[in-house]
N, C-alpha and C. Protein backbone atom coordinates (compact mmCIF):
# COMPACT_ATOMS: atom_id res chain seq x y z
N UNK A 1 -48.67 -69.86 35.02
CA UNK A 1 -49.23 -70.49 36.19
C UNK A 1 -50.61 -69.92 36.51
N UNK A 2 -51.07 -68.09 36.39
CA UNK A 2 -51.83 -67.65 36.85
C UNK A 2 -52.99 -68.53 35.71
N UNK A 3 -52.48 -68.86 34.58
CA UNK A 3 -53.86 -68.75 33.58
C UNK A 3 -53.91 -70.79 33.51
N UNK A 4 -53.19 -71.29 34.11
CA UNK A 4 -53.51 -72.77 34.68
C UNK A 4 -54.60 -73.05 35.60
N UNK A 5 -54.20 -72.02 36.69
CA UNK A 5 -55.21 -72.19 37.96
C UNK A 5 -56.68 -71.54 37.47
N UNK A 6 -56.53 -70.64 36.77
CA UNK A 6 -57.75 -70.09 36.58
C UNK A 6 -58.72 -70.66 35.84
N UNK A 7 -57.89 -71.51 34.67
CA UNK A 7 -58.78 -72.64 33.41
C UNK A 7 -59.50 -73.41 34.56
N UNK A 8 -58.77 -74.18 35.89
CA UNK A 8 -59.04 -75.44 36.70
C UNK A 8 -59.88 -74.77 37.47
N UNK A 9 -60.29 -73.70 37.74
CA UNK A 9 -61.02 -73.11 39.37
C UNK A 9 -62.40 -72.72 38.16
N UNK A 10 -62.46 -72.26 37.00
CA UNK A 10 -63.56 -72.30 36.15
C UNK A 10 -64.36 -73.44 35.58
N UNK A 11 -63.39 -74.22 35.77
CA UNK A 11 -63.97 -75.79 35.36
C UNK A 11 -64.95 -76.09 36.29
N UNK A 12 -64.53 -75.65 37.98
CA UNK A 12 -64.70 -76.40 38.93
C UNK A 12 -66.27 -76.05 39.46
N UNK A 13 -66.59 -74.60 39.14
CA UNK A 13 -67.34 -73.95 39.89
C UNK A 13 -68.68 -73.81 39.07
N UNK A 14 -69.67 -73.48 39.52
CA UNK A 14 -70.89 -73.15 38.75
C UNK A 14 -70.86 -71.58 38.23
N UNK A 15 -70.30 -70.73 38.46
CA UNK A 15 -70.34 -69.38 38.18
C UNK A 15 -68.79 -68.95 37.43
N UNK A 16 -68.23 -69.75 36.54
CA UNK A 16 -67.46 -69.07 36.04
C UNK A 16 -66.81 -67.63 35.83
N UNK A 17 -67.80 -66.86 35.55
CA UNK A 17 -67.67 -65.68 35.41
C UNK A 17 -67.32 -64.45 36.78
N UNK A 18 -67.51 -65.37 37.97
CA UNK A 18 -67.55 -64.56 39.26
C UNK A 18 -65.58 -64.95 39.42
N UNK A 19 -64.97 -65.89 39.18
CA UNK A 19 -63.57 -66.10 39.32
C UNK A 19 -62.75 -65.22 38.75
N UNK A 20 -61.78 -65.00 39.54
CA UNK A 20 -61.04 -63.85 39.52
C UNK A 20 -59.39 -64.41 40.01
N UNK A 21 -58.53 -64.71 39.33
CA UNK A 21 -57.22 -64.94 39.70
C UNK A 21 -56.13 -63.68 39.91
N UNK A 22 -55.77 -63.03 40.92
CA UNK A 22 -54.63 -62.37 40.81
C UNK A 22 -53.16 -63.23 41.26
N UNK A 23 -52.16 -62.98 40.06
CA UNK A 23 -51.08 -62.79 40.17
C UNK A 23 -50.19 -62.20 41.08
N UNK A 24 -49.58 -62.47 42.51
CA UNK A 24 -48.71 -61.33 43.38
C UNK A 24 -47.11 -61.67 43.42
N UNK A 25 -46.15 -61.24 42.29
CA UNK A 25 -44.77 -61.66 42.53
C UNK A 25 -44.25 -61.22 44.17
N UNK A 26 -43.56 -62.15 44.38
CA UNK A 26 -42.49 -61.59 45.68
C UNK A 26 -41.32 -61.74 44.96
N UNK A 27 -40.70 -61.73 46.11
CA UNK A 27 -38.81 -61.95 46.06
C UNK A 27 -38.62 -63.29 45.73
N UNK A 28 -39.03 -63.77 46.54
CA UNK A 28 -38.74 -65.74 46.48
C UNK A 28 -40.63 -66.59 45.95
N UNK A 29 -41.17 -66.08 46.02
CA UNK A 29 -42.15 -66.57 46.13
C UNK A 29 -43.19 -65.95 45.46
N UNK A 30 -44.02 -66.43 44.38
CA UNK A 30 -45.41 -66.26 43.27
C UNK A 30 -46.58 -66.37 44.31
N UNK A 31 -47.31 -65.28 44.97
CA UNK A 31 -48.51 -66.10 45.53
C UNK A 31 -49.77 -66.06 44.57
N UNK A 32 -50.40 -66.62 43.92
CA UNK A 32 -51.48 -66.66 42.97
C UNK A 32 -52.75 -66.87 44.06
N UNK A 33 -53.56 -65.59 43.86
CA UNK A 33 -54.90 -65.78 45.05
C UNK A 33 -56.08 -65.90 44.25
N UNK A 34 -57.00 -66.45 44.37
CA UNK A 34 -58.39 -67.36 43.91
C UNK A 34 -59.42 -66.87 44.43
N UNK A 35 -60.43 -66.04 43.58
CA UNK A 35 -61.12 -65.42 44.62
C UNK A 35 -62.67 -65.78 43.55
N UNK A 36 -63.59 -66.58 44.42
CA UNK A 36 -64.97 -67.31 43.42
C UNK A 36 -66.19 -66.55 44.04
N UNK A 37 -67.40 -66.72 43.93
CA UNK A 37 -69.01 -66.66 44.27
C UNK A 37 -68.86 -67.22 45.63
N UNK A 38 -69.15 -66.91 46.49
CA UNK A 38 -69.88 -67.13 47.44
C UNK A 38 -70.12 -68.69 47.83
N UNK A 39 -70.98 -68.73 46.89
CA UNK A 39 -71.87 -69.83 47.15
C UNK A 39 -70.90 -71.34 46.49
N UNK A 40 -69.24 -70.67 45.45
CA UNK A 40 -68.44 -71.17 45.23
C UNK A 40 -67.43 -72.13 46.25
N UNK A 41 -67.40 -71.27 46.94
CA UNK A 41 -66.09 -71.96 48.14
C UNK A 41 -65.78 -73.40 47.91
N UNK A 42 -67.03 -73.77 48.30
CA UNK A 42 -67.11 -75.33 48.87
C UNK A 42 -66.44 -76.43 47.84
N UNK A 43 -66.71 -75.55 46.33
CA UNK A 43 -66.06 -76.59 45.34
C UNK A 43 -64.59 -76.12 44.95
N UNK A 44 -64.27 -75.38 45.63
CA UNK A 44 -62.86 -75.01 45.45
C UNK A 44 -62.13 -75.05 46.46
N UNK A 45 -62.37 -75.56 47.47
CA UNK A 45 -62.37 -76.49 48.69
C UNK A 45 -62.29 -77.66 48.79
N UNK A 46 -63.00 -78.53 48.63
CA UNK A 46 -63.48 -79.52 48.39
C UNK A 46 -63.61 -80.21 49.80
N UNK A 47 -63.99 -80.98 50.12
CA UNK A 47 -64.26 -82.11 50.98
C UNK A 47 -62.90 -82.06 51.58
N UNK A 48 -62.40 -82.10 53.01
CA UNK A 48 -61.68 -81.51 53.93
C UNK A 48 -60.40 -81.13 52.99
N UNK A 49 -60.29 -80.41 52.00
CA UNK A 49 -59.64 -80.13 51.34
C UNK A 49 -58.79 -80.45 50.46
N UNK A 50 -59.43 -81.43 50.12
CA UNK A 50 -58.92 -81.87 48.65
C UNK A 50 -58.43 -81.28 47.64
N UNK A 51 -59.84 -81.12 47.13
CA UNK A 51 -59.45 -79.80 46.03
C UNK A 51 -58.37 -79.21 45.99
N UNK A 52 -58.66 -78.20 46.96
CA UNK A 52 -57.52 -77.36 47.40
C UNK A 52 -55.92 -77.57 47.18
N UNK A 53 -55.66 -79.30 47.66
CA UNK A 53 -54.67 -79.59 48.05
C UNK A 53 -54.12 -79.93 46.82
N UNK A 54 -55.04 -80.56 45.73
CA UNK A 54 -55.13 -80.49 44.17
C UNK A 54 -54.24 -79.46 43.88
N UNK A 55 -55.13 -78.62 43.65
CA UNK A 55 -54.66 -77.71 43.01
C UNK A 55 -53.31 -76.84 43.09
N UNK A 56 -53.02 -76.94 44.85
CA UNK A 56 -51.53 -76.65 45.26
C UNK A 56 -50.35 -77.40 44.42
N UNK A 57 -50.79 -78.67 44.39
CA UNK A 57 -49.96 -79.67 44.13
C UNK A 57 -49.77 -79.87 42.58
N UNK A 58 -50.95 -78.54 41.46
CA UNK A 58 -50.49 -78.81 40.33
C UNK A 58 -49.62 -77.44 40.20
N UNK A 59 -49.67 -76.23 40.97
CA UNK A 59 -49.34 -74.95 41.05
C UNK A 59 -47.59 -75.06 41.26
N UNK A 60 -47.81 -76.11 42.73
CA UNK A 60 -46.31 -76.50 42.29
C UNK A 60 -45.45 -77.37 41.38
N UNK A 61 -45.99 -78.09 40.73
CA UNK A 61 -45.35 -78.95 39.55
C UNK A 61 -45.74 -77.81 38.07
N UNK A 62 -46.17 -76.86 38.29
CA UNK A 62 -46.14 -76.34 37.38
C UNK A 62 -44.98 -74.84 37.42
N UNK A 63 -44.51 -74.42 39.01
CA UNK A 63 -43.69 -73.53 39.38
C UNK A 63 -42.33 -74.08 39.06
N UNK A 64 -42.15 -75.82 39.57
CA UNK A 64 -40.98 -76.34 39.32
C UNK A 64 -40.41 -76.28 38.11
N UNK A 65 -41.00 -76.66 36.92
CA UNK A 65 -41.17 -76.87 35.62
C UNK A 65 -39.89 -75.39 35.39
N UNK A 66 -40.48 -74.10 35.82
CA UNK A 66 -40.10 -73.21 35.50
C UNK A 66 -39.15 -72.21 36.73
N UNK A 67 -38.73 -73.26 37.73
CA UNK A 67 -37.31 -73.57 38.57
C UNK A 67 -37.99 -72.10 39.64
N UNK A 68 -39.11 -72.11 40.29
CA UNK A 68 -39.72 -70.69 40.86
C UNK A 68 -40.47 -71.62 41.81
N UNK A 69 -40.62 -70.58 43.16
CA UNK A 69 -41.91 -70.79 44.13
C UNK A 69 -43.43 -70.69 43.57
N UNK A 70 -44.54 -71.04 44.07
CA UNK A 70 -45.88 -70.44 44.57
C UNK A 70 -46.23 -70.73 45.57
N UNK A 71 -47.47 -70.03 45.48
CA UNK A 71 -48.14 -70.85 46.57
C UNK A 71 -49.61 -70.31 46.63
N UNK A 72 -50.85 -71.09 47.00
CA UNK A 72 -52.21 -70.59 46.09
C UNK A 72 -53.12 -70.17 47.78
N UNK A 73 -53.75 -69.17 47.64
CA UNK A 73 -54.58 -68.62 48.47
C UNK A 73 -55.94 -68.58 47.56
N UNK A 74 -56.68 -68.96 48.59
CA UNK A 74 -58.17 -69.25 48.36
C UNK A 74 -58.78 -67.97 48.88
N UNK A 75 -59.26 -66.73 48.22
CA UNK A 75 -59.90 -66.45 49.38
C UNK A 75 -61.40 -65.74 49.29
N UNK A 76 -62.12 -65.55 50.16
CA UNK A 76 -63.43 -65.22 50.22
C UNK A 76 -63.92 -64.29 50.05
């Protein structure tokens, strides 16, 4: 899952190289956090959150697949 989100958030952004995915297991729950450039946000965001909502929505069809939670933090 971690190396899904990370192919899609490198695609997305102009600075590839500034993206950084960590992995955080819980008990019940995978949180995978997204951390880009600065000047990144906005496309990993998207327009009142699209993107974003994207990408949740492949994090979980890709958690299901493998019968587990996530859940994706964006952060700055």
């Amino acid at each position: 899952m971690r190396d899904l989100i990370e192919y899609v958030a490198k695609n997305l952004v102009e600075k590839p190289e500034a993206v950084v995915v960590n992995e955080v297991a819980g008990e019940k729950t995978t949180i995978i956090e997204v951390s880009v450039d600065r000047e990144d946000i906005g496309r990993i965001i998207g327009k009142k959150g699209r993107t974003a909502r994207a990408l949740r929505t492949i994090l979980n069809a890709a958690a299901m697949k493998q019968n587990k939670r996530a859940a994706l933090e964006i952060l700055e």
